[in-house]
Protein backbone atom coordinates (compact mmCIF):
# COMPACT_ATOMS: atom_id res chain seq x y z
CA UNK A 1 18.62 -3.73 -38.22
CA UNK A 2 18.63 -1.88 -35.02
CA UNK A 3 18.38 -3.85 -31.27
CA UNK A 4 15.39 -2.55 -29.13
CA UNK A 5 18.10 -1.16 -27.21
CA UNK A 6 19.50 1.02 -29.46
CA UNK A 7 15.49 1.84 -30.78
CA UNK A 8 14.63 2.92 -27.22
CA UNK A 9 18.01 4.80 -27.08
CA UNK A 10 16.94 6.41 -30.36
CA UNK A 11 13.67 7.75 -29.23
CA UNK A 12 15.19 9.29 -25.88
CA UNK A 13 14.58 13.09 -26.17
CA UNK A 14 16.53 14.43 -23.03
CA UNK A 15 20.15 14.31 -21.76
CA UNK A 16 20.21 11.77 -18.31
CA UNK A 17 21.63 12.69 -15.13
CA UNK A 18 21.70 10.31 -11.80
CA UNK A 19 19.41 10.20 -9.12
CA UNK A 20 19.37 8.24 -5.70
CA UNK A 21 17.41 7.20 -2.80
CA UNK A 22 13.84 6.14 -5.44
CA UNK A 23 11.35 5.33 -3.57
CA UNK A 24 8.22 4.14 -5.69
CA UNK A 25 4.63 3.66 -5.05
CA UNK A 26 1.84 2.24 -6.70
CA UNK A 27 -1.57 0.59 -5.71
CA UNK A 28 -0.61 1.04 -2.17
CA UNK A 29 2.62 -0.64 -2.28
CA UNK A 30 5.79 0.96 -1.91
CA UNK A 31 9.19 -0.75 -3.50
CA UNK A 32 12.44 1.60 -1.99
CA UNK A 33 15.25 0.70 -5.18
CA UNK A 34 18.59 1.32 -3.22
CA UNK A 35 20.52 2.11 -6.33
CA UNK A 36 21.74 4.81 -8.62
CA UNK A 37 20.76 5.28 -11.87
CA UNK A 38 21.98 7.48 -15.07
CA UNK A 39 18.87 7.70 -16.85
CA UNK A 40 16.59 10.46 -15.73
CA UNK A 41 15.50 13.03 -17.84
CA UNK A 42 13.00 16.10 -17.82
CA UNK A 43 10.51 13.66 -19.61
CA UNK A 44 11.04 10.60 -17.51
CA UNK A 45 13.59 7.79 -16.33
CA UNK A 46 14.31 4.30 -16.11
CA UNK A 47 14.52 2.11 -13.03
CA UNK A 48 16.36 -0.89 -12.32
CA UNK A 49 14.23 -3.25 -10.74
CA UNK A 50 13.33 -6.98 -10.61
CA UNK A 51 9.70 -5.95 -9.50
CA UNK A 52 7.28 -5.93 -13.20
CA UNK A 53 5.19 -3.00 -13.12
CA UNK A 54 2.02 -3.22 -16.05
CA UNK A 55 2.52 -0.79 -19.01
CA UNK A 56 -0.03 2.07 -18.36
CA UNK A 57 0.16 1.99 -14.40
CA UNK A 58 0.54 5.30 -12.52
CA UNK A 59 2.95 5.12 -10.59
CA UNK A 60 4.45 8.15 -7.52
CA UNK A 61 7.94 8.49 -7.29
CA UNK A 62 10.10 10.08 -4.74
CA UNK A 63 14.07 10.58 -5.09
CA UNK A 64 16.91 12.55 -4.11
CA UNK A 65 19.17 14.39 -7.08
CA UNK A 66 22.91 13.36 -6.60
CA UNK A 67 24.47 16.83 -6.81
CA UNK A 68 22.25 18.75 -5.31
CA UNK A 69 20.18 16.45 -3.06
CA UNK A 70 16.84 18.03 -4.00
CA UNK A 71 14.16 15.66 -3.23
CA UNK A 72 11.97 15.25 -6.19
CA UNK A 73 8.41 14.10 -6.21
CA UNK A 74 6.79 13.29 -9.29
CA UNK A 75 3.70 11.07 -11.00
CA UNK A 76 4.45 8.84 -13.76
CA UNK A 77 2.99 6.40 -16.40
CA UNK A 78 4.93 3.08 -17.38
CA UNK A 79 5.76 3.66 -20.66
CA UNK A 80 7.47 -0.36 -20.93
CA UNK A 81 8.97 -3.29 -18.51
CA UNK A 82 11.63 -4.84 -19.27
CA UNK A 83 11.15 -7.96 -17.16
CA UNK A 84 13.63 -8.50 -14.67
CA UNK A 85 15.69 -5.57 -15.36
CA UNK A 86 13.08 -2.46 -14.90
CA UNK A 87 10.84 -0.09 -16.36
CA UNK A 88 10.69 3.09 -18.56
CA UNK A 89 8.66 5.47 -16.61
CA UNK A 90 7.24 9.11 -18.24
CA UNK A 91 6.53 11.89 -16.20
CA UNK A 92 2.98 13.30 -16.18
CA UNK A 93 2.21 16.93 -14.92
CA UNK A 94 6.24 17.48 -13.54
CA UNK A 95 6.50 19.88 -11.11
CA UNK A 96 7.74 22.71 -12.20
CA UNK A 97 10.54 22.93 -8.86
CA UNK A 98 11.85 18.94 -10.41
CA UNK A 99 12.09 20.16 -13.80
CA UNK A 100 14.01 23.22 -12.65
CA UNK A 101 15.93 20.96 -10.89
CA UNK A 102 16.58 18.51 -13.23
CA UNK A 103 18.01 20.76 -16.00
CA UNK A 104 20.32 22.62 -13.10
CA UNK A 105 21.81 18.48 -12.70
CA UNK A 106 22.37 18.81 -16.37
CA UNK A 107 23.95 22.07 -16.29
CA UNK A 108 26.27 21.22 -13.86
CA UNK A 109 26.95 17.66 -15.73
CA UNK A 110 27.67 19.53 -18.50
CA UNK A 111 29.99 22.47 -17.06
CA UNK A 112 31.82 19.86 -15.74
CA UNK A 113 32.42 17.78 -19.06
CA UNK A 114 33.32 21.11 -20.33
CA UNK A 115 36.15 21.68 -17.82
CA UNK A 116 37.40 18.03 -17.85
């Protein structure tokens, strides 16, 4: 029988690369999460954080891509909390520049593996 971890690993349908610098908004309160992350994806991303957002909420999201700094700004509806340890977040209406982005990340993430 499978753990939900390994169920919500199993239903992950793009690779991860890390981000930095998340700064998160919703109902007019913004939460900065100082920490990097290796789960963002072209569909969405998961964020460490203490702070319980509901399933459903919209959230904004601003952060910074690791390699090549570009800032990314992006909507997104909770998908799931995991209380005290964060929230699975899904992208709604990506722009097309943060998608562009994104898969350049996992480009390079993979060149590199390729070379190692």
């Amino acid at each position: 029988m499978a753990t939900s971890t390994e169920i919500l690993v199993e239903q992950r349908q793009a690779p991860r690369v890390l981000y930095r610098d998340l700064k998160i908004v919703y109902d007019g309160m913004a939460n900065v999460v100082d920490k990097r992350s290796p789960d963002l994806s072209t569909s969405g991303m998961f964020i460490n954080t203490p702070h319980p957002y509901p399933t459903g909420a919209q959230i904004r999201l601003r952060f910074d891509l690791l390699r090549t700094g570009i800032n990314v700004e992006a909507m997104g509806n909770v998908r799931y909390c995991l209380l005290g340890i964060g929230v699975g977040v899904q992208f709604v209406n990506l722009p097309e520049y943060a998608r562009a982005a994104i898969e350049k990340e996992l480009e390079e993430i993979k060149n590199e593996e390729v070379r190692s």
